[in-house]
Protein backbone atom coordinates (compact mmCIF):
# COMPACT_ATOMS: atom_id res chain seq x y z
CA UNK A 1 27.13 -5.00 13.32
CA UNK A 2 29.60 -2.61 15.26
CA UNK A 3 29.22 -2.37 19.18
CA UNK A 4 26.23 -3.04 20.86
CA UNK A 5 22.90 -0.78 19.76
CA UNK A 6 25.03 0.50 16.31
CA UNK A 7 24.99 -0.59 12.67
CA UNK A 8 28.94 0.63 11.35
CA UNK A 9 29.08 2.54 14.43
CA UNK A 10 25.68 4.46 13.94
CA UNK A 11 23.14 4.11 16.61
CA UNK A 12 19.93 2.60 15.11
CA UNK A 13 16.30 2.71 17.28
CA UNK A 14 15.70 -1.09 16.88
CA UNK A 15 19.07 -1.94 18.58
CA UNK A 16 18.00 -0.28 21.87
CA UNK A 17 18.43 -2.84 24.48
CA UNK A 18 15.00 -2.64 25.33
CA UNK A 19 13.61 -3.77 21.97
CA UNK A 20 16.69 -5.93 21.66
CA UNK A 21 15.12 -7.72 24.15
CA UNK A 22 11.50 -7.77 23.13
CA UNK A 23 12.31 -8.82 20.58
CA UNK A 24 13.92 -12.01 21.23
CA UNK A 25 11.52 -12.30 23.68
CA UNK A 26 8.65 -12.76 21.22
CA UNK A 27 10.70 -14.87 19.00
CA UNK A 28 11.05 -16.88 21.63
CA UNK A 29 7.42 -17.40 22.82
CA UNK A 30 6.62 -17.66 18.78
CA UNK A 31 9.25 -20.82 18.59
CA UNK A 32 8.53 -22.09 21.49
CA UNK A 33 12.21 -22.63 22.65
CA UNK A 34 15.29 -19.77 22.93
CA UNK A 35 15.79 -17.60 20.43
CA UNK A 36 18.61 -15.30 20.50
CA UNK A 37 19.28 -13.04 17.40
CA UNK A 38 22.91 -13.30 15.50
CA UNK A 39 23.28 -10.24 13.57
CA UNK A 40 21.25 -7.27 12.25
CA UNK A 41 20.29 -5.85 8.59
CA UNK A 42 19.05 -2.27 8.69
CA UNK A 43 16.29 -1.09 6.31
CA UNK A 44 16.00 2.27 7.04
CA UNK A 45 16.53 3.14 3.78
CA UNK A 46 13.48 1.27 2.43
CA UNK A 47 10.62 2.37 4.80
CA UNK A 48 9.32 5.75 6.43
CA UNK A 49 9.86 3.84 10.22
CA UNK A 50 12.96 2.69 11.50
CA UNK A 51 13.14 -1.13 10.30
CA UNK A 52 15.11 -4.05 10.17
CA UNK A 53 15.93 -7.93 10.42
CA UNK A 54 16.99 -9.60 13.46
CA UNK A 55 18.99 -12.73 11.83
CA UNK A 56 18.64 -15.47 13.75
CA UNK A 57 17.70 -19.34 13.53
CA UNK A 58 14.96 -21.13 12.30
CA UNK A 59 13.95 -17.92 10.80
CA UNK A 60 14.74 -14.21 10.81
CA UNK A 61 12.25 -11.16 12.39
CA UNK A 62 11.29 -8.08 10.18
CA UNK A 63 10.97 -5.63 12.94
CA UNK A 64 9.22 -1.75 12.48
CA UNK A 65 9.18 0.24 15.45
CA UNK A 66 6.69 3.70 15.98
CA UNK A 67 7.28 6.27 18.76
CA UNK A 68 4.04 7.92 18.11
CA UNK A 69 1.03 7.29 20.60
CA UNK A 70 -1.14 5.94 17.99
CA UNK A 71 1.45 3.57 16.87
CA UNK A 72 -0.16 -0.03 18.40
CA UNK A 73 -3.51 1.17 16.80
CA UNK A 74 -1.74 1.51 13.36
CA UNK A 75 0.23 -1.66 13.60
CA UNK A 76 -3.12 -3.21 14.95
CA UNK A 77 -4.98 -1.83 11.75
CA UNK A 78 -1.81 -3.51 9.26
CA UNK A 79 -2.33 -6.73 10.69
CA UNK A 80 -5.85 -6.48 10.54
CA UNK A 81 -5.17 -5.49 6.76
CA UNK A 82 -2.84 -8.93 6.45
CA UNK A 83 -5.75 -11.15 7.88
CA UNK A 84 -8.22 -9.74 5.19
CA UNK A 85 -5.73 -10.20 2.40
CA UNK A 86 -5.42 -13.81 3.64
CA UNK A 87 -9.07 -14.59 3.70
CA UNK A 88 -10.36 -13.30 0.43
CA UNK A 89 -7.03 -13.96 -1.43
CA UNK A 90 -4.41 -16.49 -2.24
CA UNK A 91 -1.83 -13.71 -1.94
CA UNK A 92 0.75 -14.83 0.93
CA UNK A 93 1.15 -12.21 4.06
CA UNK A 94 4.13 -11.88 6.85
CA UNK A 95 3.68 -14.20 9.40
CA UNK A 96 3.09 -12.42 12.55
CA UNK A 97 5.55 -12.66 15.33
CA UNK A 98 3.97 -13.55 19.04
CA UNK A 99 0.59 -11.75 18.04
CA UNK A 100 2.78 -9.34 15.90
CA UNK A 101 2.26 -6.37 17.78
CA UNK A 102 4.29 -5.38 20.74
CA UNK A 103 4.11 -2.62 23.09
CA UNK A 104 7.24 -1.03 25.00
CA UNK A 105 8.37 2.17 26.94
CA UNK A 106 10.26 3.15 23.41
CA UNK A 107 7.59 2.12 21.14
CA UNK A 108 5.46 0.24 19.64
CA UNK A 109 7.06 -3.07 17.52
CA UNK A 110 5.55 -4.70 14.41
CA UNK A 111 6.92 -8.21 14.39
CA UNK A 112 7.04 -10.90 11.67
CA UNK A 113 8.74 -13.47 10.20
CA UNK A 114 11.21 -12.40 7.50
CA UNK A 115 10.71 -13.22 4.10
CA UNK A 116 14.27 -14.49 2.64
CA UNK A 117 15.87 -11.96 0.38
CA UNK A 118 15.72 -12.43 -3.52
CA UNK A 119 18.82 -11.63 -5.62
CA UNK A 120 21.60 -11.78 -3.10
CA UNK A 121 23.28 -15.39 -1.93
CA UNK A 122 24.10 -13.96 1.25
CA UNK A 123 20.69 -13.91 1.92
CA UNK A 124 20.55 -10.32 3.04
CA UNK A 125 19.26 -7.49 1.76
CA UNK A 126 19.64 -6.89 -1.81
CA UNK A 127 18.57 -4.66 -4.38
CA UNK A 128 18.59 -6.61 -7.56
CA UNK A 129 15.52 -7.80 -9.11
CA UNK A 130 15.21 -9.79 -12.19
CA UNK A 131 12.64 -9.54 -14.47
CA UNK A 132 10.94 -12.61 -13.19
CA UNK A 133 11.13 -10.75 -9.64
CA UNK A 134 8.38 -7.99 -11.26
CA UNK A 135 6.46 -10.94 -12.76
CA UNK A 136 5.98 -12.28 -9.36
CA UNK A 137 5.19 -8.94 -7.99
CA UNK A 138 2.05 -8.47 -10.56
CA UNK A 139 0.71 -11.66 -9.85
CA UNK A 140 0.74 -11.28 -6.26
CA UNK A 141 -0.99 -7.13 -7.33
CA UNK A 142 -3.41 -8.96 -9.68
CA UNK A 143 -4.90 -11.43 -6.80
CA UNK A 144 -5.10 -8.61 -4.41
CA UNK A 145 -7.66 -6.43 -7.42
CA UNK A 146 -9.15 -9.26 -8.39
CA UNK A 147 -11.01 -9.62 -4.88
CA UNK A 148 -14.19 -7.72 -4.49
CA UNK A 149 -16.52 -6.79 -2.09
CA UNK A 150 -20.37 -5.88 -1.59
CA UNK A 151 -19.96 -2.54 -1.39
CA UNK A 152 -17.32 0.64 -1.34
CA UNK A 153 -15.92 0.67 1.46
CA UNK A 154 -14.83 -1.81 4.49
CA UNK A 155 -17.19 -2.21 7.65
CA UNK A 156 -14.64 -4.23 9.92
CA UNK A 157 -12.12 -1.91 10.29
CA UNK A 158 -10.62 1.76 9.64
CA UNK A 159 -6.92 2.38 8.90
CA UNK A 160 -4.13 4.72 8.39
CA UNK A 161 -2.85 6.66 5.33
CA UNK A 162 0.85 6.95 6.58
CA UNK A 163 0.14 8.85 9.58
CA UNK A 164 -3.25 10.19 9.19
CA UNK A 165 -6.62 8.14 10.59
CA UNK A 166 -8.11 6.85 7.19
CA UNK A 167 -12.29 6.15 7.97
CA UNK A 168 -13.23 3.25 5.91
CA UNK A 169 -16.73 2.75 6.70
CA UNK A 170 -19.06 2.44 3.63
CA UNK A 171 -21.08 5.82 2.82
CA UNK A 172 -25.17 5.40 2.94
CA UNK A 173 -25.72 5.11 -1.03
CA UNK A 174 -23.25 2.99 -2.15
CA UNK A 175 -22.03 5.07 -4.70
CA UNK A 176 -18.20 4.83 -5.21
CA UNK A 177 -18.63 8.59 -6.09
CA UNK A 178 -19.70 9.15 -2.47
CA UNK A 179 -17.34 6.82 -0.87
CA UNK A 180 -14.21 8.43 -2.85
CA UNK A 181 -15.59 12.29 -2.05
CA UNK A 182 -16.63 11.40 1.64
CA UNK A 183 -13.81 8.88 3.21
CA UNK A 184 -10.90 9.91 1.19
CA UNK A 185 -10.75 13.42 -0.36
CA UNK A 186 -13.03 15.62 1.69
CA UNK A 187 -11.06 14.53 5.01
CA UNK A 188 -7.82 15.09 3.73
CA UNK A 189 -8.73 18.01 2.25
CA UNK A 190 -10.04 20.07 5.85
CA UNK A 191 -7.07 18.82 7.70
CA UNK A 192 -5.15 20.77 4.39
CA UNK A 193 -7.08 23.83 4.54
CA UNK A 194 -6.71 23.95 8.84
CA UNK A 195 -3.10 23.52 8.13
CA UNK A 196 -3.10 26.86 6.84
CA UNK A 197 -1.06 26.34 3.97
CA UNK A 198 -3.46 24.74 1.41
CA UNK A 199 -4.48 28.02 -1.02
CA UNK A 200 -7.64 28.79 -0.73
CA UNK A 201 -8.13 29.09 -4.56
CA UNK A 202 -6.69 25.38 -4.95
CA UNK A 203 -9.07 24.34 -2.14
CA UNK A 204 -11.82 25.37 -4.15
CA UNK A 205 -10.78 23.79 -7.01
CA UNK A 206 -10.63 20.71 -5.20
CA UNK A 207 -14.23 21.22 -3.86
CA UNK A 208 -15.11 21.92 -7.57
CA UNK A 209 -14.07 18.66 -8.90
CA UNK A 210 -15.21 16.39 -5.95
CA UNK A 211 -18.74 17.92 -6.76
CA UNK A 212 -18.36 16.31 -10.51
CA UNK A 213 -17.99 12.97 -8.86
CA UNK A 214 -21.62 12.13 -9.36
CA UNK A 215 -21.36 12.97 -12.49
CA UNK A 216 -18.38 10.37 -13.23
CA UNK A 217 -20.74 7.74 -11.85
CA UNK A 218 -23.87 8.62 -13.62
CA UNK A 219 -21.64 7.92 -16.88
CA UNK A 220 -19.94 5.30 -15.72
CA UNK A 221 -23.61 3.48 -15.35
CA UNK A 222 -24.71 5.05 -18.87
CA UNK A 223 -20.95 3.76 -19.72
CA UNK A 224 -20.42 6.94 -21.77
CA UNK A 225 -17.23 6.76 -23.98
CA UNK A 226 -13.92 8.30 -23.01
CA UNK A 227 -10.14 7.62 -23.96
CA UNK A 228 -7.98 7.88 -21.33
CA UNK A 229 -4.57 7.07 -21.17
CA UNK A 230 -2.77 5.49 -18.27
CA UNK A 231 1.12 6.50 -17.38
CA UNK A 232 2.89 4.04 -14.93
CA UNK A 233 5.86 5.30 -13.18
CA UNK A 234 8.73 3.22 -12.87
CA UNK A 235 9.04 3.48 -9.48
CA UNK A 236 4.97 3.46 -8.43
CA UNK A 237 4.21 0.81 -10.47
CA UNK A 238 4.10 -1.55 -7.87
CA UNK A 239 2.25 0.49 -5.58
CA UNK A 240 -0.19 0.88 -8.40
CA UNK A 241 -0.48 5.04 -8.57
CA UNK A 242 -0.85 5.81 -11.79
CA UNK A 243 -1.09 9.01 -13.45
CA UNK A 244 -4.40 9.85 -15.31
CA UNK A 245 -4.44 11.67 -18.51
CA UNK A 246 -7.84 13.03 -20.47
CA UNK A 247 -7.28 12.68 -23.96
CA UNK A 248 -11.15 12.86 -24.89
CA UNK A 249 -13.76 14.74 -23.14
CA UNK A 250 -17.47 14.08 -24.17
CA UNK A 251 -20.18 15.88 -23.74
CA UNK A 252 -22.96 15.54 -20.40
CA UNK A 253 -26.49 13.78 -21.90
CA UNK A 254 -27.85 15.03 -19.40
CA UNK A 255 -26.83 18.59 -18.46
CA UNK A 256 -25.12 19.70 -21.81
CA UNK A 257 -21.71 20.52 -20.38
CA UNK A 258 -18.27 18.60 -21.35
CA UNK A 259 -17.61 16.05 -18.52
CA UNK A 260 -15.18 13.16 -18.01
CA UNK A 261 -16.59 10.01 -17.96
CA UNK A 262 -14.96 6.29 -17.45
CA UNK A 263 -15.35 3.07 -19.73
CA UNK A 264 -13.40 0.38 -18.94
CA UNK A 265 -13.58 -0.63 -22.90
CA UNK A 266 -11.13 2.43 -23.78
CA UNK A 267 -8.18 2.73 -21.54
CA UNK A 268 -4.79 2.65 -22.85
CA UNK A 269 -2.21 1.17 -20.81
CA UNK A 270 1.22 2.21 -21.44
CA UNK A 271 4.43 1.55 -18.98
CA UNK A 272 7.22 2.95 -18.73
CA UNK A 273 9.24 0.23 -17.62
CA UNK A 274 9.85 -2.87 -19.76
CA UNK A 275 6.52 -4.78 -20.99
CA UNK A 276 8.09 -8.32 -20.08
CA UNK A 277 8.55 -6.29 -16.62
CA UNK A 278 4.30 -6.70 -16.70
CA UNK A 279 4.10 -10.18 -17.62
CA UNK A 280 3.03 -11.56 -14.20
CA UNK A 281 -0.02 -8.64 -14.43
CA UNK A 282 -1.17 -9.81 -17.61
CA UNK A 283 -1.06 -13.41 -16.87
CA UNK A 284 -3.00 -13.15 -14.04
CA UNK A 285 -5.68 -10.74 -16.10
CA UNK A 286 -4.78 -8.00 -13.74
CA UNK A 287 -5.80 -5.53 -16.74
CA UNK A 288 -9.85 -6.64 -16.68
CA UNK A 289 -11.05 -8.25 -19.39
CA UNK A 290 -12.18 -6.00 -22.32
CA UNK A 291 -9.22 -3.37 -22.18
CA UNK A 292 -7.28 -1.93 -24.47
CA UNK A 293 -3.56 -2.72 -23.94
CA UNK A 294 -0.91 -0.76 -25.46
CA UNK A 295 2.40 -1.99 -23.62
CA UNK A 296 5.22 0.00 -25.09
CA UNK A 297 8.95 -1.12 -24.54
């Protein structure tokens, strides 16, 4: 760390005195005793907020910091998110620092404990992962989708989609059709189109295929065959966005026309990335039970 409120002599947000100071502030009330931070990793590079570690002893602080005014309610909403994960899940969460949430005049500070670094004996940051790094990684996705709830949807609490206000209330029949077309793609889709530069034509389209949703569910229930094949990108697959191909349409029972439909039974899974990269997924059943796996080297 250069002078005081730079990393190699470039200023960095989270080295403002003022969060400096909250920062070792909470530490301190979360330890209990004085805590003053040693040195400072910058993660900018790695995140969409400025973030970093405050190195320091018994244990290091992962610190994000938003300027916006809803930043405390989106931190709020992420910790809220952690608790969840803990109480329907074995998967481990940051440990919140003082509360985790703190409010000053620069912004608004997420707080936790810092997880030690894998892959560097400096304990710093580090890039390197080995393969049993991604193994850990698909266990930890595969007890997150195994959890399920009642319903589509979450009635405790809404949340954010990086900066935009994600509604996550359940929709009045169930349906994950509904849920999908009414929380997450119609929303999006006005605050596109009052942007002004969402084309009107694609707009439509859009409108066109959220009013097939039904129809995905209706054969989803009649579990109505289809091949589909599933493309993970090397760098999504932890996030878990995969691109979805049609290979087979089949034909509507009910209204005569060629629709998609889902089966679980006929999905074809093949990464792009190493298959001993997936090891931890498959171990843990993260594929359900009853698919089709094609992992391809």
């Amino acid at each position: 760390m250069g002078r005081r409120g730079t990393v190699g002599g470039v200023t960095h947000p989270l080295l403002n005195l003022l969060i400096v100071e909250a920062v070792e502030r909470a530490a301190t009330h979360h330890l209990g005793r004085a805590w003053k931070h040693a040195g400072f990793t910058d993660l900018n590079y790695r995140a969409t907020h400025p973030c970093g570690i405050f190195t320091g002893t018994p244990f290091s602080v992962f610190a994000k910091l938003d300027t916006s005014q809803a930043g405390e309610e989106q931190f709020t909403a992420e910790l809220s998110g952690f608790s969840l994960i803990r109480s329907r899940t074995a998967v481990a969460t940051p440990v919140p620092v003082a509360g985790g949430v703190i409010v000053t005049r620069t912004g608004t500070l997420l707080l936790s404990e810092a997880l030690p670094e894998r892959g560097a004996a400096s304990g710093q940051a580090a890039d390197a992962r080995a393969p049993g790094d991604y193994a850990a990684i698909g266990r930890a996705l595969a007890g997150l989708h195994q959890a399920r709830g009642e319903t589509f949807g979450l009635a405790e609490f809404d949340g954010f989609y990086g900066p935009l206000p994600q509604c996550n209330r359940p929709v009045g029949s169930g349906r994950w059709a509904d849920f999908y077309a009414e929380r997450r793609v119609l929303p999006v889709l006005r605050l596109a189109v009052d942007s002004g530069y969402l084309p009107a034509g694609l707009a439509r389209d859009v409108e066109r295929v959220v009013a097939q949703l039904p129809v995905l569910h209706h054969l989803r229930e009649q579990r109505a065959p289809l091949r589909i094949e599933v493309v993970a990108r090397p760098f999504q697959c932890a996030m878990l966005r995969c691109h979805l191909r049609c290979v087979q349409r089949v034909q509507h029972p009910a209204v005569g026309r060629h629709r998609v439909a889902l089966r679980p039974g006929d999905i074809e899974w093949r990464p792009r990335l190493q298959a001993r990269h997936y090891a931890g997924q498959r171990r843990a059943h993260f594929v359900a039970h009853g698919l089709r796996r094609h992992l391809v080297d």
